[in-house]
C-alpha atoms as a PDB file:
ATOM      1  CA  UNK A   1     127.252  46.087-108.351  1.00  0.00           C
ATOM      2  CA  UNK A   2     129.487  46.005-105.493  1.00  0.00           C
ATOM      3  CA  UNK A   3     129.498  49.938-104.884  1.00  0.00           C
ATOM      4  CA  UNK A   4     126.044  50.627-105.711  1.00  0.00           C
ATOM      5  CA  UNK A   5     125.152  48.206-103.536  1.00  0.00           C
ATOM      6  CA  UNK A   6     127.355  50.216-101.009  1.00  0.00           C
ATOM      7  CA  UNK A   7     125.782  53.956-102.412  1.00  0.00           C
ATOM      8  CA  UNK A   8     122.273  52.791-101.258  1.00  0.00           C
ATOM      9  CA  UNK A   9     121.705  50.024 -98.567  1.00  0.00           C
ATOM     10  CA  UNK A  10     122.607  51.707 -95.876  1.00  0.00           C
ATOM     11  CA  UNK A  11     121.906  51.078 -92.197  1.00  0.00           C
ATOM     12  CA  UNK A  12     119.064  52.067 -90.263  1.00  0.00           C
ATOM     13  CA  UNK A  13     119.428  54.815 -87.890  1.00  0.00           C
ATOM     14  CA  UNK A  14     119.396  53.971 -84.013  1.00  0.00           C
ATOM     15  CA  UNK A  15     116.480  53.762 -81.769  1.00  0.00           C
ATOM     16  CA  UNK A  16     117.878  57.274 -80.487  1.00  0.00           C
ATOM     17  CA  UNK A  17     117.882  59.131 -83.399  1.00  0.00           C
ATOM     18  CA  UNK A  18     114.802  60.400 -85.293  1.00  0.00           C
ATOM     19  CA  UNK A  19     114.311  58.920 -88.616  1.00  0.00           C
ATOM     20  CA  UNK A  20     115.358  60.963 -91.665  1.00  0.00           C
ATOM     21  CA  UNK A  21     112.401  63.303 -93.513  1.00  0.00           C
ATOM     22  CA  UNK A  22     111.276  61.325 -96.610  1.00  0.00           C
ATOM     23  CA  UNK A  23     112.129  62.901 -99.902  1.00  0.00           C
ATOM     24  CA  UNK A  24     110.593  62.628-103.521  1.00  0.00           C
ATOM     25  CA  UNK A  25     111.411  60.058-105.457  1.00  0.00           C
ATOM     26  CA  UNK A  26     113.445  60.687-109.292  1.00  0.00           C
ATOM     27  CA  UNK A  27     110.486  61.229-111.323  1.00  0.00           C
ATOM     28  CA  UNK A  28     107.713  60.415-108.906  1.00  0.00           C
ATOM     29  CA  UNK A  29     105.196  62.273-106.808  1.00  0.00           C
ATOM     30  CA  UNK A  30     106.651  64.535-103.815  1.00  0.00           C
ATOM     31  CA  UNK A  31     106.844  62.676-100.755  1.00  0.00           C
ATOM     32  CA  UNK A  32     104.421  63.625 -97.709  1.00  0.00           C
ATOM     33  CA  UNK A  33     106.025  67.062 -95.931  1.00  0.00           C
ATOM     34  CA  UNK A  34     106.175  65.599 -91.792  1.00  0.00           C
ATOM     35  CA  UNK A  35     106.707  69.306 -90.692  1.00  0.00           C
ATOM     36  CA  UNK A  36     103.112  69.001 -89.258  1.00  0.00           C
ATOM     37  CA  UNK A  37     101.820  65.347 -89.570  1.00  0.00           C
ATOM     38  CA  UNK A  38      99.927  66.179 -93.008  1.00  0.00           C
ATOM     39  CA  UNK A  39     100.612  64.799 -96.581  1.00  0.00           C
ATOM     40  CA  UNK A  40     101.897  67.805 -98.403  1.00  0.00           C
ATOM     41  CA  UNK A  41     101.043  70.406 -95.687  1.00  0.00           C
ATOM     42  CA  UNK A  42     101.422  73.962 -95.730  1.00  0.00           C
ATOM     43  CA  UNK A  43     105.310  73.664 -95.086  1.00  0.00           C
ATOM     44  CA  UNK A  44     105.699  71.225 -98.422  1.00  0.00           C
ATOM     45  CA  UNK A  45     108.044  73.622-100.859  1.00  0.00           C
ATOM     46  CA  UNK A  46     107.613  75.105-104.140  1.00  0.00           C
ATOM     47  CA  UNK A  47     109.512  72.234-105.658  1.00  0.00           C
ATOM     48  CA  UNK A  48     107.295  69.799-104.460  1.00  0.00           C
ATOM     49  CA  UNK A  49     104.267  71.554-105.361  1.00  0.00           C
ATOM     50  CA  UNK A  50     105.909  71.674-109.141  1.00  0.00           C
ATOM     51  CA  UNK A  51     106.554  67.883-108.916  1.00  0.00           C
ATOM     52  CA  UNK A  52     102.632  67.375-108.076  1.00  0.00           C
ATOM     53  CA  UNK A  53     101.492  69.475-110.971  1.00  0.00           C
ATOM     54  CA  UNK A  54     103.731  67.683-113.883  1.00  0.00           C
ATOM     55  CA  UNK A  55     103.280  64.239-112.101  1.00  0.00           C
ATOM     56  CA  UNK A  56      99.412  65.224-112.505  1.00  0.00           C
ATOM     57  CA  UNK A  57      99.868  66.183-116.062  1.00  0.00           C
ATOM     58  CA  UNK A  58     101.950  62.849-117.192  1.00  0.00           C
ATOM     59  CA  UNK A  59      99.108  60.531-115.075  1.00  0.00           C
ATOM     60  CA  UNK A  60      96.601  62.541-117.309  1.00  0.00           C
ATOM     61  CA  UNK A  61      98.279  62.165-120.576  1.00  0.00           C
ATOM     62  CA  UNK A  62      95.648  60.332-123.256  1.00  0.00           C
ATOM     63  CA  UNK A  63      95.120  59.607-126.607  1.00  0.00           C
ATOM     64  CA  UNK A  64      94.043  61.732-128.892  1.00  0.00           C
ATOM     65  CA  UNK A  65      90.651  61.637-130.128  1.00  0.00           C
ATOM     66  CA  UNK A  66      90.040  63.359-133.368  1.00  0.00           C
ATOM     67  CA  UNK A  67      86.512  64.585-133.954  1.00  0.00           C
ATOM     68  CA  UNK A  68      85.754  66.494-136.633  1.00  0.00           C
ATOM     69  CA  UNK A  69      89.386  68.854-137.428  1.00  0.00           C
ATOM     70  CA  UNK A  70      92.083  69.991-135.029  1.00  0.00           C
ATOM     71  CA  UNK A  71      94.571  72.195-134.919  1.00  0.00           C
ATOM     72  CA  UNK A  72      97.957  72.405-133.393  1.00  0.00           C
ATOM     73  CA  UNK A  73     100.899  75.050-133.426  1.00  0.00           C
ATOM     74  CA  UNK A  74     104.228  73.819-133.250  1.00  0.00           C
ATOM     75  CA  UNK A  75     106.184  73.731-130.252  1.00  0.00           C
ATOM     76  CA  UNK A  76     109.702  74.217-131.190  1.00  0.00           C
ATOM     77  CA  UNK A  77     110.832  73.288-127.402  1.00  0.00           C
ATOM     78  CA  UNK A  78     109.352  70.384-127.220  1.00  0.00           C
ATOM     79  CA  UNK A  79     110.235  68.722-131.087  1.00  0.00           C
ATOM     80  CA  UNK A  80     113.414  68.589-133.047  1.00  0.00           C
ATOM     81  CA  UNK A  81     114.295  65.557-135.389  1.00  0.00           C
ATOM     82  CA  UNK A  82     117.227  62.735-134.887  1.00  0.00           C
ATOM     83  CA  UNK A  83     118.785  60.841-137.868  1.00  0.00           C
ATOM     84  CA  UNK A  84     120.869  58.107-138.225  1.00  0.00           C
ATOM     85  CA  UNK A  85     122.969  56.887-140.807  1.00  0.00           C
ATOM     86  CA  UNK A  86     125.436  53.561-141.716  1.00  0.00           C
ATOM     87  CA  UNK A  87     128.878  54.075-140.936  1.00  0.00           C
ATOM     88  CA  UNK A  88     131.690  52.020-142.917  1.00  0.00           C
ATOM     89  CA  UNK A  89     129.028  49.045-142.323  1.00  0.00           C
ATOM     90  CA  UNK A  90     130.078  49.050-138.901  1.00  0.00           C
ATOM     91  CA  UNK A  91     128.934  51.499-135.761  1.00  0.00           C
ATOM     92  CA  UNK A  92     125.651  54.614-136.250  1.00  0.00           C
ATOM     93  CA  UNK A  93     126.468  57.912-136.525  1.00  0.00           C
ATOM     94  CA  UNK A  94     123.413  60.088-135.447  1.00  0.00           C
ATOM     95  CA  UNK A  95     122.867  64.072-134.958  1.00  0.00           C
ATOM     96  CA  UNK A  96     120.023  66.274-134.799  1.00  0.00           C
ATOM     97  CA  UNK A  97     117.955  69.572-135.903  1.00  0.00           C
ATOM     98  CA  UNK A  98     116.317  71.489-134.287  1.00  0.00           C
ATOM     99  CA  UNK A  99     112.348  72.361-135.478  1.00  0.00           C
ATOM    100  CA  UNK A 100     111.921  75.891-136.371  1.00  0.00           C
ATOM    101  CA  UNK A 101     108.274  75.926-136.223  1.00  0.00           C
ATOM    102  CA  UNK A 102     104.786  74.811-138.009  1.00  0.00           C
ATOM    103  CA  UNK A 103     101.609  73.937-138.099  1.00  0.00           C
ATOM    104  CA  UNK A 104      99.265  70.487-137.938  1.00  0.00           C
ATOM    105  CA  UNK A 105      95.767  70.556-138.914  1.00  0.00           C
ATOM    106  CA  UNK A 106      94.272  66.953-139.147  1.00  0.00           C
ATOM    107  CA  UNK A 107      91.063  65.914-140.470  1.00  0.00           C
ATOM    108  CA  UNK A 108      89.784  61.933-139.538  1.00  0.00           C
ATOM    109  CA  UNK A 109      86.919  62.083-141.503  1.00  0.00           C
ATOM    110  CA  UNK A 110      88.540  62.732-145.117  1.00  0.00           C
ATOM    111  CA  UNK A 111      91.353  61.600-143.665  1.00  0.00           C
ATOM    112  CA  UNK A 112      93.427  64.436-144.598  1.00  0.00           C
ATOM    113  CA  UNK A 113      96.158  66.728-142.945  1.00  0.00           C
ATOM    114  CA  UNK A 114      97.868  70.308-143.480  1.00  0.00           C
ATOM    115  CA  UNK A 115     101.424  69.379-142.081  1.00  0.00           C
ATOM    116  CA  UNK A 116     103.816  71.524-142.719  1.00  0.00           C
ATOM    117  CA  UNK A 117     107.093  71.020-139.983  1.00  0.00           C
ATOM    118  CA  UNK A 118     109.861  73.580-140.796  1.00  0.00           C
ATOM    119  CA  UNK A 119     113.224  72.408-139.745  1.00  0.00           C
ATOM    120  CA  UNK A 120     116.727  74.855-139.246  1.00  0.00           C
ATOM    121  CA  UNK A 121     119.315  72.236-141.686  1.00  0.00           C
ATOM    122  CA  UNK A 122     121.966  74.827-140.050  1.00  0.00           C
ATOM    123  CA  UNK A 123     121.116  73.698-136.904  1.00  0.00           C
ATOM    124  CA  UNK A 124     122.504  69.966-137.357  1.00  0.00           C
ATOM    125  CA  UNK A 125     124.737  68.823-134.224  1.00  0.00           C
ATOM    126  CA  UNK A 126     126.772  65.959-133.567  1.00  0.00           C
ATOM    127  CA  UNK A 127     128.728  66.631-130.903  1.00  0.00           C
ATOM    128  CA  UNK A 128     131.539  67.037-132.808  1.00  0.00           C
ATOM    129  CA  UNK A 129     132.120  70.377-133.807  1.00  0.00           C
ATOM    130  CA  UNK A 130     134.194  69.846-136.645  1.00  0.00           C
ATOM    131  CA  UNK A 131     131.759  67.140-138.355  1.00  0.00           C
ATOM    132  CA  UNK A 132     129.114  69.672-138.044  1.00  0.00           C
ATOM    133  CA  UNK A 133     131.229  72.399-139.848  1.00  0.00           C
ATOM    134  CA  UNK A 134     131.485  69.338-142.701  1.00  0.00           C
ATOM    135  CA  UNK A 135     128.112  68.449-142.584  1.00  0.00           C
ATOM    136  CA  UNK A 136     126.804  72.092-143.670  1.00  0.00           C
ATOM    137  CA  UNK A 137     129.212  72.119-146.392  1.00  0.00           C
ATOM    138  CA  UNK A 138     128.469  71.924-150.222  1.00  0.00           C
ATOM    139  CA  UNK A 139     129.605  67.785-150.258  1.00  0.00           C
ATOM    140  CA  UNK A 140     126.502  67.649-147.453  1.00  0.00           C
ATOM    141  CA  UNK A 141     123.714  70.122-146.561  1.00  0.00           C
ATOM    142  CA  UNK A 142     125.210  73.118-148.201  1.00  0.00           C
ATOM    143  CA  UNK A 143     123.203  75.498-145.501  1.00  0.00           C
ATOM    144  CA  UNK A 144     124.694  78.066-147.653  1.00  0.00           C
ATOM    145  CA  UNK A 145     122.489  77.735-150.090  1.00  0.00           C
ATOM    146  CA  UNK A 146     119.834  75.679-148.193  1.00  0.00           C
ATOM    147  CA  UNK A 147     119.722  76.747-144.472  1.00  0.00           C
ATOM    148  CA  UNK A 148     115.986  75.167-144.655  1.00  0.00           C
ATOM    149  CA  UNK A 149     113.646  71.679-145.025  1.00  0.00           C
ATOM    150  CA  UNK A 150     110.419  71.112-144.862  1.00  0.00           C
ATOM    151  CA  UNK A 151     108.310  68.305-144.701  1.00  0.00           C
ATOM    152  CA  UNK A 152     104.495  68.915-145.530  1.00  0.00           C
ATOM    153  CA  UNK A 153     101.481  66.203-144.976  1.00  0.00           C
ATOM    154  CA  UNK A 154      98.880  65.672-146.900  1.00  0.00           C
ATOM    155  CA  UNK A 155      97.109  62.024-146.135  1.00  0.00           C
ATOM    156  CA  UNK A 156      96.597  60.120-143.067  1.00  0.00           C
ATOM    157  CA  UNK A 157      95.691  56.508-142.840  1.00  0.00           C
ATOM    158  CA  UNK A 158      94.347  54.958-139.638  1.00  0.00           C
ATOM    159  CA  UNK A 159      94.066  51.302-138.088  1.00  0.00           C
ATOM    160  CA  UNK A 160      91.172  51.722-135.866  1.00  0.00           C
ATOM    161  CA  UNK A 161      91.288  55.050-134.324  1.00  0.00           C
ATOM    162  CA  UNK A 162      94.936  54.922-134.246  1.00  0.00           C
ATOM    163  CA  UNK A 163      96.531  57.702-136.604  1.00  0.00           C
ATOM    164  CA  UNK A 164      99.563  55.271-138.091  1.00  0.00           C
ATOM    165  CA  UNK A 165     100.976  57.658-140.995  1.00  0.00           C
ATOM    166  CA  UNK A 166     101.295  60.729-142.276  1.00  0.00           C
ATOM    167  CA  UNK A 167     102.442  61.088-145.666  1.00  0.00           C
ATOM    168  CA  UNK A 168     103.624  63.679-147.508  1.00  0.00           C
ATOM    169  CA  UNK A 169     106.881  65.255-149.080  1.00  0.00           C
ATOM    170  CA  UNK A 170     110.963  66.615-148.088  1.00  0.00           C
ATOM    171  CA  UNK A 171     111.939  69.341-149.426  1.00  0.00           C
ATOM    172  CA  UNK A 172     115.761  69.409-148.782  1.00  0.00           C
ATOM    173  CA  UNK A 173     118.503  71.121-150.460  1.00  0.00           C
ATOM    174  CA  UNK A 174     116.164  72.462-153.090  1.00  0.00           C
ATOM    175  CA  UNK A 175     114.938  69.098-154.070  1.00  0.00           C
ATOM    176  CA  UNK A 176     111.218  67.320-153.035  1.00  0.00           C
ATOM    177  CA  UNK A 177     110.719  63.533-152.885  1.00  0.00           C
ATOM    178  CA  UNK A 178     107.308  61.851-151.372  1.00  0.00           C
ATOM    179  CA  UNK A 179     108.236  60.775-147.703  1.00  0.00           C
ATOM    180  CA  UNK A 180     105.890  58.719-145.157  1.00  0.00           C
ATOM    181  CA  UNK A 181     106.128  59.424-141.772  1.00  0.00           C
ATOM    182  CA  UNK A 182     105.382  56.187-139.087  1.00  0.00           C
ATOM    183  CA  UNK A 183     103.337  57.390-136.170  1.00  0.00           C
ATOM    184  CA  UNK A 184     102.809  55.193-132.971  1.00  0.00           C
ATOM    185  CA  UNK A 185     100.126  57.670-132.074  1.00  0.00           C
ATOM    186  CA  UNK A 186      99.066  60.841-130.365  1.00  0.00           C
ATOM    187  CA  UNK A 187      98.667  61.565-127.077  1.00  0.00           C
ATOM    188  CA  UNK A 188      97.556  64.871-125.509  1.00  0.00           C
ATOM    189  CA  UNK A 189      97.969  66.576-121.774  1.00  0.00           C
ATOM    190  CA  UNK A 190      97.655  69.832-120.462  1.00  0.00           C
ATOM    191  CA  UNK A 191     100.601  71.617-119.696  1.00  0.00           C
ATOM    192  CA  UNK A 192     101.051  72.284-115.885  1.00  0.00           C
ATOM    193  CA  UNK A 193     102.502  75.875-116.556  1.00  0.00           C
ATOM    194  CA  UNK A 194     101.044  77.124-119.255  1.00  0.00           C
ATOM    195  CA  UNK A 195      97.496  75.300-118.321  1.00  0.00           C
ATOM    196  CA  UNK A 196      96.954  74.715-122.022  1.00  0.00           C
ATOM    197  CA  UNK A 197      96.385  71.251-123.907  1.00  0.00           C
ATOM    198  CA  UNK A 198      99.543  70.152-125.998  1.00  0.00           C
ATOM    199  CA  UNK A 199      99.394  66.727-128.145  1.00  0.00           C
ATOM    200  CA  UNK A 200     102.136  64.941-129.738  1.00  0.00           C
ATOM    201  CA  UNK A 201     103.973  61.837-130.558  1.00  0.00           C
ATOM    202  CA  UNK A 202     106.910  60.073-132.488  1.00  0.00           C
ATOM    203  CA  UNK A 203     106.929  60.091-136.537  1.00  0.00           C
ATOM    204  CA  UNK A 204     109.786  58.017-137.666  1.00  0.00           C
ATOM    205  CA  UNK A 205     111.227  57.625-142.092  1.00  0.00           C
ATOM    206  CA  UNK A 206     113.437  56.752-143.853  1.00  0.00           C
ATOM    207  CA  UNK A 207     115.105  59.180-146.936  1.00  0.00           C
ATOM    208  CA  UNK A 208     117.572  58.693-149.362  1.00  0.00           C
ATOM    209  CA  UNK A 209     120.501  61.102-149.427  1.00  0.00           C
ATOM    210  CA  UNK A 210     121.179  60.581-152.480  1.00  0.00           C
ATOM    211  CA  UNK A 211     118.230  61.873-154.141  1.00  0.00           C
ATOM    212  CA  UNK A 212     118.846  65.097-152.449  1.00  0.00           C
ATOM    213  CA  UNK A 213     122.150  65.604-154.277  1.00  0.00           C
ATOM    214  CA  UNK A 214     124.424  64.116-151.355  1.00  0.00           C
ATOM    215  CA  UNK A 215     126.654  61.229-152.586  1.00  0.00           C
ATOM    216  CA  UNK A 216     129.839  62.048-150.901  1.00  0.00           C
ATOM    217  CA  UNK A 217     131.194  58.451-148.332  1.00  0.00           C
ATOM    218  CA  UNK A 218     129.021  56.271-150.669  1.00  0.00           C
ATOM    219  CA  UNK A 219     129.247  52.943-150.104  1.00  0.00           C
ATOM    220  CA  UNK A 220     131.401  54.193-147.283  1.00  0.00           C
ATOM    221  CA  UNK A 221     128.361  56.031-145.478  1.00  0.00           C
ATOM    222  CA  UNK A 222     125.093  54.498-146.112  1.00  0.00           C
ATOM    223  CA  UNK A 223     122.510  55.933-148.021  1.00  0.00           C
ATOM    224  CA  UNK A 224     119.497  55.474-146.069  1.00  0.00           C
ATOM    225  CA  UNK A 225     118.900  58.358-143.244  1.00  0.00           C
ATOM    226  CA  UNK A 226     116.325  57.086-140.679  1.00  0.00           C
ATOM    227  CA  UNK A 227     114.546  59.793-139.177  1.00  0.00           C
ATOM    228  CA  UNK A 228     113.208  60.537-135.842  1.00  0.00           C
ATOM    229  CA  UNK A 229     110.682  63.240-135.484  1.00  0.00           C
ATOM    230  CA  UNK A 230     109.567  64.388-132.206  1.00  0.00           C
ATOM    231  CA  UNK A 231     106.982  67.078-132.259  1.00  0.00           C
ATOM    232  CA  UNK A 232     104.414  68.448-129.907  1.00  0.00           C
ATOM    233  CA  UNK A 233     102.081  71.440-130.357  1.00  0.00           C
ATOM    234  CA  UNK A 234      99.659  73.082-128.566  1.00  0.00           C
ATOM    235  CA  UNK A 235      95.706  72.774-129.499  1.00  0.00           C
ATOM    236  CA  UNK A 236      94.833  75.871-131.477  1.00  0.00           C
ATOM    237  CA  UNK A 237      91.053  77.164-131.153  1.00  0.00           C
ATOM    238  CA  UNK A 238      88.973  76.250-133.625  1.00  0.00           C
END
């Protein structure tokens, strides 16, 4: 506490000495440009401008309001999926994959979906580069033979107007087992560079490995794989 208390309170400057220009804020709007008096003036820079436009599009973020069906593409920059499993009964170990691709079409009023989220197995990082190279081996993922998951959607089920799950089906290593996917909800903004609407959220299940033909650490590992989805796609035309 002692030297981040000495990092930021520092004096202010003397009577003689003009005050220091203002800067943005981590995460907030730009601060007003004083080049000419004026809030964001003609002298503000390019980076402040930028800051504006995304702080506009978070402050605009809402939930999504299904009427009638929508559609969505995939965004594979924006969502990738987290898991966690058990370790000797003691600590978490976690990686991640990255999402290839897919598509979302939901439909409130039958409450059904076309989900189909395509995610690259090879792609799984830890951190540790030789735990990855045993992860895509034939006791784990064997990407050899299975580079590839998918999950696919089929039924939603609401509380209110509030999408809560998706469910559906893995496919993984060859094998498919019913999986339900947790939502929190949807929320949609439009995208300060590409000006277009995106929508998305946080799934979150739960799999066993062992179904899909990976025993290998068990009791050792744990058998349970929680899942964290993160996915956003942009609104296709309907």
């Amino acid at each position: 506490m002692g030297a981040a208390a000495a990092q930021t309170e520092r004096p202010a400057p003397p009577a003689s000495q003009p005050a220091p220009t203002p800067t943005a804020p981590p995460g907030g709007a730009p601060a007003p440009s004083v080049a000419n008096g004026q809030a964001n003036g003609a002298g503000a820079s390019q980076g402040s401008v930028d800051s504006a436009r995304f702080s506009a599009a978070a402050q605009g973020a809402r939930s999504l309001q299904l009427s009638g069906i929508e559609r969505f593409g995939i965004e594979p920059a924006y969502s990738f999926v987290t898991w966690e499993v058990r370790h000797f009964a003691t600590s978490t170990t976690r990686g991640r994959f990255q999402i290839k691709g897919g598509r979302v079409v939901l439909d409130k009023s039958g409450k059904q979906a076309d989900v189909a989220v395509d995610l690259d197995i090879a792609s799984v990082s830890t951190g540790v580069a030789e735990f990855d190279d045993s992860l895509r081996g034939p006791r784990f993922f064997d990407t050899a033979q299975f580079p590839d998951a998918r999950f696919e959607g089929r039924t939603l089920r609401f509380e209110g107007d509030r999408l809560v799950e998706v469910v559906g089906e893995m496919t993984l290593r060859g094998q498919t087992h019913p999986l339900t996917l947790r939502s929190g909800g949807i929320r949609c903004y439009v995208h300060p560079i590409r000006n277009a609407e995106f929508c998305g959220g946080d799934f979150e299940g739960t799999i066993s490995r062992g179904r899909y033909g990976m025993n290998f650490g068990w009791p050792f590992v744990g058998d349970n794989v929680r899942l964290l989805i993160q996915i956003e796609g942009q609104r296709q035309a309907q």
